[in-house]
Protein backbone atom coordinates (compact mmCIF):
# COMPACT_ATOMS: atom_id res chain seq x y z
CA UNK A 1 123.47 50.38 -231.91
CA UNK A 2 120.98 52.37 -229.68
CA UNK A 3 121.32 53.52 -226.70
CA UNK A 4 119.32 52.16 -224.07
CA UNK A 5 118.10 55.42 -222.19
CA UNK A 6 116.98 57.01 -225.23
CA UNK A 7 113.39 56.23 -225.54
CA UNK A 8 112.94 58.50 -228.59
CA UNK A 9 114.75 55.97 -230.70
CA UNK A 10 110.98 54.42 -231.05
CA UNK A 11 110.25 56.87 -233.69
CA UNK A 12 112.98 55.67 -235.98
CA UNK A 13 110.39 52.58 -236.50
CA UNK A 14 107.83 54.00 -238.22
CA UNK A 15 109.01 52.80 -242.39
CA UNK A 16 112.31 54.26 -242.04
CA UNK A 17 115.30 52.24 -243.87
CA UNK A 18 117.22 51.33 -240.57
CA UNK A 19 120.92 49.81 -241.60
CA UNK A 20 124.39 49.64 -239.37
CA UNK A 21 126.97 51.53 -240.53
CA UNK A 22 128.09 48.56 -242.21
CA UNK A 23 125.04 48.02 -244.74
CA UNK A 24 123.26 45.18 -243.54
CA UNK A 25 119.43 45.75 -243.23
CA UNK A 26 118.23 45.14 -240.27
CA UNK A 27 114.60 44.41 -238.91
CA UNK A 28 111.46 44.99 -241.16
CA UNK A 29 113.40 46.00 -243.84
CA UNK A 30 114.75 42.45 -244.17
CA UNK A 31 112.64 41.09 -246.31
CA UNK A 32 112.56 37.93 -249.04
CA UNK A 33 113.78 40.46 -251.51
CA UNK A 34 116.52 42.01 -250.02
CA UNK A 35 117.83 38.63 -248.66
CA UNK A 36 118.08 37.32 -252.17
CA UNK A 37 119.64 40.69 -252.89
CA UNK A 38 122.40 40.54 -249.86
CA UNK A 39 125.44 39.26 -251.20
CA UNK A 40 128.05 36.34 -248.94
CA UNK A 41 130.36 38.69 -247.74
CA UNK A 42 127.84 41.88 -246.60
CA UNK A 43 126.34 38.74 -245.10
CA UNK A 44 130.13 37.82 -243.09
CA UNK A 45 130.49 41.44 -241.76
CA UNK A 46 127.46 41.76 -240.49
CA UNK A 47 127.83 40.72 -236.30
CA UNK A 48 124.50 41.17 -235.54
CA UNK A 49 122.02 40.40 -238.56
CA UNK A 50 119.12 38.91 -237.85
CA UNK A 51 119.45 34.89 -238.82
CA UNK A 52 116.44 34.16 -238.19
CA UNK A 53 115.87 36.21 -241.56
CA UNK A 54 118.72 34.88 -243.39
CA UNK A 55 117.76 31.11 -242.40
CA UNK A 56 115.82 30.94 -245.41
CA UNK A 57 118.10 31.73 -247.94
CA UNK A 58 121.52 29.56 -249.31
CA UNK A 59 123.12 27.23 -247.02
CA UNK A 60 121.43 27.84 -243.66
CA UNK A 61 118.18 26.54 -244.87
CA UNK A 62 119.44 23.35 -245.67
CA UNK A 63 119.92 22.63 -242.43
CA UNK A 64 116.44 22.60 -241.81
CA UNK A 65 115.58 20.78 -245.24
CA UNK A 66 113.32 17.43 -244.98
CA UNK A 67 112.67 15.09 -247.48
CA UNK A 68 110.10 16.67 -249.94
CA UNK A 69 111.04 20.03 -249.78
CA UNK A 70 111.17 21.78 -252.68
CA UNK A 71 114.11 24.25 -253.47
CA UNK A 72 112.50 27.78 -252.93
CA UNK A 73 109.32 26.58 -250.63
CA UNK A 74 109.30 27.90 -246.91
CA UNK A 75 110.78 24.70 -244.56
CA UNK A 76 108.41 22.33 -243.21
CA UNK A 77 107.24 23.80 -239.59
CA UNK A 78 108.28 27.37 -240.66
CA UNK A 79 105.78 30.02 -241.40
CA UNK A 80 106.35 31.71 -245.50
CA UNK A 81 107.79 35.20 -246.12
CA UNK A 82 106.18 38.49 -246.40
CA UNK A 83 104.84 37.65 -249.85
CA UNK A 84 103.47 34.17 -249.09
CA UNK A 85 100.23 34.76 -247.36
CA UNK A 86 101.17 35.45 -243.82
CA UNK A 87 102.39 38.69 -243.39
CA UNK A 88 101.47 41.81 -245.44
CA UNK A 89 102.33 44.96 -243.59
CA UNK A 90 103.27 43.44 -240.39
CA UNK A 91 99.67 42.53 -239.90
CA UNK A 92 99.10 38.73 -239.13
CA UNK A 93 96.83 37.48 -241.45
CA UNK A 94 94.83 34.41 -240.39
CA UNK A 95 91.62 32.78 -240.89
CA UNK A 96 91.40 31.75 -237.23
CA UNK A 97 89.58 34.43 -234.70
CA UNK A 98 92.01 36.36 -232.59
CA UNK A 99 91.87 35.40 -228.93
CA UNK A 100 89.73 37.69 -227.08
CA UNK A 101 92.63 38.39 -224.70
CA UNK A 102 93.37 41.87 -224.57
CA UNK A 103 90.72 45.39 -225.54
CA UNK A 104 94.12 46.77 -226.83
CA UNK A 105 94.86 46.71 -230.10
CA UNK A 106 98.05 46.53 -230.20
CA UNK A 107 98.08 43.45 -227.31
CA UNK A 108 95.34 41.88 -230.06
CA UNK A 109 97.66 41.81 -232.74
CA UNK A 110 100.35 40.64 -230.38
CA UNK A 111 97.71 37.97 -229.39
CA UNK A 112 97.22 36.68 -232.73
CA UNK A 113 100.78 36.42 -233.61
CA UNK A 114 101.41 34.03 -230.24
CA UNK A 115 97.50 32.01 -231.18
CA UNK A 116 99.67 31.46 -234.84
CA UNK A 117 102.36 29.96 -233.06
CA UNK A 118 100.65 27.38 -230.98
CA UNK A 119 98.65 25.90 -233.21
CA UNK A 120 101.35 25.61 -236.10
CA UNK A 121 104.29 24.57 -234.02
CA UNK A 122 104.91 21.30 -234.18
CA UNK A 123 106.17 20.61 -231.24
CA UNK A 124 102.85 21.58 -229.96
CA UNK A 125 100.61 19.89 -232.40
CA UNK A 126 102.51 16.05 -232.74
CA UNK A 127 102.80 13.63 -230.15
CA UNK A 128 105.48 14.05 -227.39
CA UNK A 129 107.57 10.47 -227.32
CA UNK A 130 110.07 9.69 -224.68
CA UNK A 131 112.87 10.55 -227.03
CA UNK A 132 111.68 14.24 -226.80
CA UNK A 133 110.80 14.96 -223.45
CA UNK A 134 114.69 13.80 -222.84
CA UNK A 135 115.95 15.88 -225.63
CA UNK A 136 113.92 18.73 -224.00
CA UNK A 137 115.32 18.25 -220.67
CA UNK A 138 118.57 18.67 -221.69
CA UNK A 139 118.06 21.49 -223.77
CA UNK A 140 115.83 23.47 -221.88
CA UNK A 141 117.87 23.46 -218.81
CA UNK A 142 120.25 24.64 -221.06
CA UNK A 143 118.41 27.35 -222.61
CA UNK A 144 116.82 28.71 -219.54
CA UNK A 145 120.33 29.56 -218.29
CA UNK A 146 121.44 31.06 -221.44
CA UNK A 147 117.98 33.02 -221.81
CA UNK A 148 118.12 34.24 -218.12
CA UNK A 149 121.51 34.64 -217.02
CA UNK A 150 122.69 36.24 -220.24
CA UNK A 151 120.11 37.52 -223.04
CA UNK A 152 117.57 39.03 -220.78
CA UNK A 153 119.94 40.58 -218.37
CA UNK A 154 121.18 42.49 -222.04
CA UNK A 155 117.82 43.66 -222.52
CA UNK A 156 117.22 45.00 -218.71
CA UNK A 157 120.39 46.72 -219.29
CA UNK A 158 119.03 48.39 -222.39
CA UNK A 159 115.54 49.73 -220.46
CA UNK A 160 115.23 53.15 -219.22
CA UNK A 161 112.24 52.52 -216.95
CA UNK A 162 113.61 51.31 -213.51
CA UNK A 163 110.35 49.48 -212.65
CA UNK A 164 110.52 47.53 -215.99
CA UNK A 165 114.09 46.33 -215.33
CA UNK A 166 113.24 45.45 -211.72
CA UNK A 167 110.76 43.24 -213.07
CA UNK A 168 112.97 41.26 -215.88
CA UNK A 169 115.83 40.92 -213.06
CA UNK A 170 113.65 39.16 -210.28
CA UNK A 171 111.97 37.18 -213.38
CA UNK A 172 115.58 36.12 -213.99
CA UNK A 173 116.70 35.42 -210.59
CA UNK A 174 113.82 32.66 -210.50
CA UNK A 175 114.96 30.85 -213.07
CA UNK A 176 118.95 30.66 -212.04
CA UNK A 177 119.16 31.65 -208.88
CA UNK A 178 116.18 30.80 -206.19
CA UNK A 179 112.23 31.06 -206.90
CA UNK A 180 110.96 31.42 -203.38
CA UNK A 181 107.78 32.54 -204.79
CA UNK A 182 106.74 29.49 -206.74
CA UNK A 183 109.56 26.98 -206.65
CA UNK A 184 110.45 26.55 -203.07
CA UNK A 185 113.88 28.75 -203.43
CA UNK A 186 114.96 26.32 -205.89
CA UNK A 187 115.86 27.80 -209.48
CA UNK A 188 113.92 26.36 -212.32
CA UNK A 189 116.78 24.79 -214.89
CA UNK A 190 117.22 22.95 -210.89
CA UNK A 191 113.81 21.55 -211.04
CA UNK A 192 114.06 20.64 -215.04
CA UNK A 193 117.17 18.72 -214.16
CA UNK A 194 115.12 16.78 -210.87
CA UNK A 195 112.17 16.01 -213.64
CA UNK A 196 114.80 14.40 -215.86
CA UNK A 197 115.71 11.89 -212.98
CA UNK A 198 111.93 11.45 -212.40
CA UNK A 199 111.67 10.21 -216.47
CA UNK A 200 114.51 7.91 -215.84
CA UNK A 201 117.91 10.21 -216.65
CA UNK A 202 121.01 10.31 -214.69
CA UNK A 203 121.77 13.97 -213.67
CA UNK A 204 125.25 13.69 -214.49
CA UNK A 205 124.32 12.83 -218.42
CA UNK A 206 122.01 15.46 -218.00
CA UNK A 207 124.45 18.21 -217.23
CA UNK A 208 126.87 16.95 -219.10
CA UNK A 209 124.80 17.55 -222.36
CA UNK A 210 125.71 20.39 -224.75
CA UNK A 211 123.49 22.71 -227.07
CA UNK A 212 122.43 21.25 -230.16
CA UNK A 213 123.02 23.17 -233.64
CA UNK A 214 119.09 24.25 -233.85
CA UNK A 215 119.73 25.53 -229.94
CA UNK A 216 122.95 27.22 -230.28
CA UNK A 217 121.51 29.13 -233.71
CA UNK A 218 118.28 30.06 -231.68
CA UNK A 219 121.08 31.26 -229.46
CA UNK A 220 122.62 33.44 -231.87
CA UNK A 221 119.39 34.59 -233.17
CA UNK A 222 118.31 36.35 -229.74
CA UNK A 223 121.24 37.68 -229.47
CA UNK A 224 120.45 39.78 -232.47
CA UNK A 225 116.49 40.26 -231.65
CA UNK A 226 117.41 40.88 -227.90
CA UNK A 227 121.01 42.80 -227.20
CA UNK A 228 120.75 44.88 -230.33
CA UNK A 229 117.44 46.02 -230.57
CA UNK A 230 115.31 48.67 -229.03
CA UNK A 231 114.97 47.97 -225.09
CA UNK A 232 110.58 47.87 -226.04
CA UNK A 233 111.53 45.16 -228.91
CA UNK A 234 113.76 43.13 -226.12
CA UNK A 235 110.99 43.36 -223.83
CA UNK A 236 108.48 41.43 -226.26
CA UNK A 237 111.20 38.67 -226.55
CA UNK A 238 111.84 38.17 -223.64
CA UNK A 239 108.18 37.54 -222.73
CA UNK A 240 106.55 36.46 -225.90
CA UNK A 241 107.05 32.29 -225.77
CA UNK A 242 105.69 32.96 -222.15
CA UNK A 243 102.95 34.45 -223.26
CA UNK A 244 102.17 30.63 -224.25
CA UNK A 245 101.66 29.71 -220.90
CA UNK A 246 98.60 31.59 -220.79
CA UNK A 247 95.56 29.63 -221.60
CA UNK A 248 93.81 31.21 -224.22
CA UNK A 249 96.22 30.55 -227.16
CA UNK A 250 95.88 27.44 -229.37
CA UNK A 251 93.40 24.46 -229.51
CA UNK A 252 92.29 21.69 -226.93
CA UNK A 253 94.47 21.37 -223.84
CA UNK A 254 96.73 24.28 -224.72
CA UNK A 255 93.50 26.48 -225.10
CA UNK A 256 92.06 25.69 -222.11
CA UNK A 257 95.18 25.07 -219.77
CA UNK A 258 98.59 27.31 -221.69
CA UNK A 259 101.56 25.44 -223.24
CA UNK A 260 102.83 23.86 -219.76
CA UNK A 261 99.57 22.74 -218.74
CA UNK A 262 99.55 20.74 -221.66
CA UNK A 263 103.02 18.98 -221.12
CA UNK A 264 101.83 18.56 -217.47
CA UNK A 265 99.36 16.12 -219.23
CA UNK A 266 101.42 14.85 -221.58
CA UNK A 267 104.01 13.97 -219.31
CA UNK A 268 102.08 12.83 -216.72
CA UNK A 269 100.16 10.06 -219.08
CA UNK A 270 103.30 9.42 -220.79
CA UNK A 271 105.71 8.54 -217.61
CA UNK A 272 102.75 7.79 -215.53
CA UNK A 273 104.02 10.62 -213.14
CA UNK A 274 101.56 12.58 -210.41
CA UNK A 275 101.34 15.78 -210.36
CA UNK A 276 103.74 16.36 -207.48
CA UNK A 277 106.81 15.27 -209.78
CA UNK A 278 105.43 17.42 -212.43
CA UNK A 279 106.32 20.61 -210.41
CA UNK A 280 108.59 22.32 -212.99
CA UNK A 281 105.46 22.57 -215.53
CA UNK A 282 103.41 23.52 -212.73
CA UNK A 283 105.04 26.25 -211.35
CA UNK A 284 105.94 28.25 -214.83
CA UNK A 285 102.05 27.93 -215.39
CA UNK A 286 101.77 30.44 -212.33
CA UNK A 287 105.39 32.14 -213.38
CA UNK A 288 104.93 33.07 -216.53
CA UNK A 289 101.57 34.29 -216.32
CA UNK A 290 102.56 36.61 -213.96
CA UNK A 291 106.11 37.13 -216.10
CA UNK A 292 104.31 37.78 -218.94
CA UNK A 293 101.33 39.73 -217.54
CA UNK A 294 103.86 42.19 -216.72
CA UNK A 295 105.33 42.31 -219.85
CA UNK A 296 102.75 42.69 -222.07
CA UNK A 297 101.59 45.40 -219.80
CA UNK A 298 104.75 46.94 -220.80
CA UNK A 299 104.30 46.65 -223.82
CA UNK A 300 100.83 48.22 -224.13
CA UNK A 301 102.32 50.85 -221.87
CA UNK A 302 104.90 52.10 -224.13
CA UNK A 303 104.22 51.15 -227.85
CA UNK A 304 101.74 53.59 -228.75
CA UNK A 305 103.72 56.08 -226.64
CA UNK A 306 106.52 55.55 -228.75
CA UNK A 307 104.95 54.68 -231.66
CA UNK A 308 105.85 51.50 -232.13
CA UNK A 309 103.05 49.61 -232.68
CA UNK A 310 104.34 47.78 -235.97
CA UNK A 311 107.81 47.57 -234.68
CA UNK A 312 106.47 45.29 -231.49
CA UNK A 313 104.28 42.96 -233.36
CA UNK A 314 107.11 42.40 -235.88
CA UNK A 315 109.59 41.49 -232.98
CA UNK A 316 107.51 38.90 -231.58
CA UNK A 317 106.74 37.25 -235.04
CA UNK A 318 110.73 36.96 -235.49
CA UNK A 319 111.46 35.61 -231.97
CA UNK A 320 108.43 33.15 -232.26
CA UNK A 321 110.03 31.89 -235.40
CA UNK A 322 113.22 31.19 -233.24
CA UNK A 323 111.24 29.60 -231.04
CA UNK A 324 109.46 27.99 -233.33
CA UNK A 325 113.14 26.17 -234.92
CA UNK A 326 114.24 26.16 -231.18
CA UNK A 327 111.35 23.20 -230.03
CA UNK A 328 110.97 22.13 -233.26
CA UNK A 329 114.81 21.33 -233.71
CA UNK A 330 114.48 19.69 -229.59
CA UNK A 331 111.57 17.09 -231.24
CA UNK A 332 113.57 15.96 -234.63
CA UNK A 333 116.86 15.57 -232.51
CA UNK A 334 114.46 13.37 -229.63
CA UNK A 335 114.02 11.21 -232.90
CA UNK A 336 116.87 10.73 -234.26
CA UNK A 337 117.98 9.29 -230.40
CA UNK A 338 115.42 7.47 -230.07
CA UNK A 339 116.34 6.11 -233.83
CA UNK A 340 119.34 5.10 -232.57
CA UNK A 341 118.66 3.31 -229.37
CA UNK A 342 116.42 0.46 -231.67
């Protein structure tokens, strides 16, 4: 485990083996190979791997396993290994342009690891039913409290620059405590909850719902990306969904409008809601600009500084696959409800 004032721990990024004193690879060295290699019990001493790694191999992937899936083929929604043909070298490789978002290169290649994400995630890219904008609700609300009262706070706690941790605590305070700034001193998971009575859900079923397994082992997997990992990698993931906000990223409405602004339409068609019950969609479009903004700014900031160019991009590929199983896991649950209620 680092320690958080010690920038110079960036250098240790640069194709070094990195391992806990335990033996368990951590990071980029986790790859397809060692995880066929890593054997059940290094896997039940290690506190703090990184599942989202190990999600492909033995039991944990069959959680995720659909009809049709082949034994040995990446899961359905889920980008391949290094060796399939998305990542070589920490470089994203797609056939889609990068975004013209940032001049800097490292903020490109950032870029066109979040552009990957919209347009493959499923959750983005299928229909939203009723079933999963309740499922969402629920989750969500959960989620930003667990993200922003707990996992974030770890990663401020782990950054040396005082303006940098300024910024992730009053980005956290919005969501759980008051948002005078966008969301009339109300917190967000307060204004998720009110749009779950405007879609026809009770507030007590609402907070009386608990994680679901996909939630509580996205859970687990930020705990690993975010409390025990460099304070520049905890940064990225604490900003790096956001970054989905900003238009840009994606195709069609999520191109032109960010991930929210989409939903806003989806919603509001769906529920036939205006746009003054759609607040909680409206305000993180604002939010999370801003959040992110100053994140990636951050990031640009410090990565070449501390050379850890490679070791930033490769942090936001792993917590966009969590993020990836975390929505993705909200829409298949939605369905199964909704399979239920017929």
């Amino acid at each position: 485990m680092f320690v958080g004032g010690d920038p110079g721990f960036g250098g240790r990024h640069r194709g070094e083996a990195r391992h806990h004193g335990w033996g368990c690879p951590r990071d980029g060295d986790f790859n397809a190979e060692n995880a066929r290699r890593l054997r059940n019990d290094e896997i039940g001493r290690c506190g703090s791997f990184c599942l989202v790694d190990v999600l492909y191999m033995g039991p944990f992937s069959q959680i995720f396993e659909t009809q049709g899936t082949k034994k040995g083929e990446p899961m359905p929604g889920w980008p391949a290994f290094a060796g399939h043909d998305m990542i070589e070298g920490s470089q994203l490789k797609t056939d889609k342009e990068t975004p013209p978002m940032s001049n800097d290169p490292v903020l490109r290649r950032l870029d066109a690891v979040v552009d990957d994400f919209c347009r493959r995630t499923k959750f983005f890219t299928e229909p939203m039913t009723k079933g999963r904008a309740r499922m969402f609700v629920m989750q969500h609300r959960l989620n930003t409290r667990q993200r922003n009262s707990v996992l974030k706070l770890k990663v401020a706690t782990n950054v040396p620059d005082w303006d940098t941790r300024m910024q992730i605590i009053g980005a956290c305070s919005q969501e759980v405590i008051a948002d005078h700034e966008h969301g009339g001193g109300k917190a967000h998971w307060e204004i998720l909850e009110e749009l779950g009575t405007f879609i026809g859900m009770k507030r007590a079923d609402i907070r009386a719902a608990k994680p679901i397994d996909t939630t509580q082992i996205a859970w687990a997997a930020w705990e690993g990306l975010m409390a025990n990992r460099h304070w520049l990698e905890g940064v990225v993931a604490n900003v790096c969904a956001e970054r989905a906000n900003v238009p840009g990223y994606g195709d069609g409405i999520m191109k032109k409008s960010g991930w929210f602004g989409l939903e806003r339409v989806r919603w509001g068609k769906l529920f036939k809601l205006p746009n003054e019950k759609l607040d909680f969609f409206e305000l993180h479009e604002e939010a999370d600009i801003e959040h992110s903004d100053a994140g990636w700014a951050t990031v640009a900031k410090f990565a070449k500084q501390l050379r850890m160019e490679d070791a930033v991009v490769e942090a936001c590929r792993k917590n966009l696959l969590v993020w990836e199983m975390y929505l993705n896991g909200i829409a298949a649950a939605g369905d199964a409800g909704e399979r239920r209620t017929k």
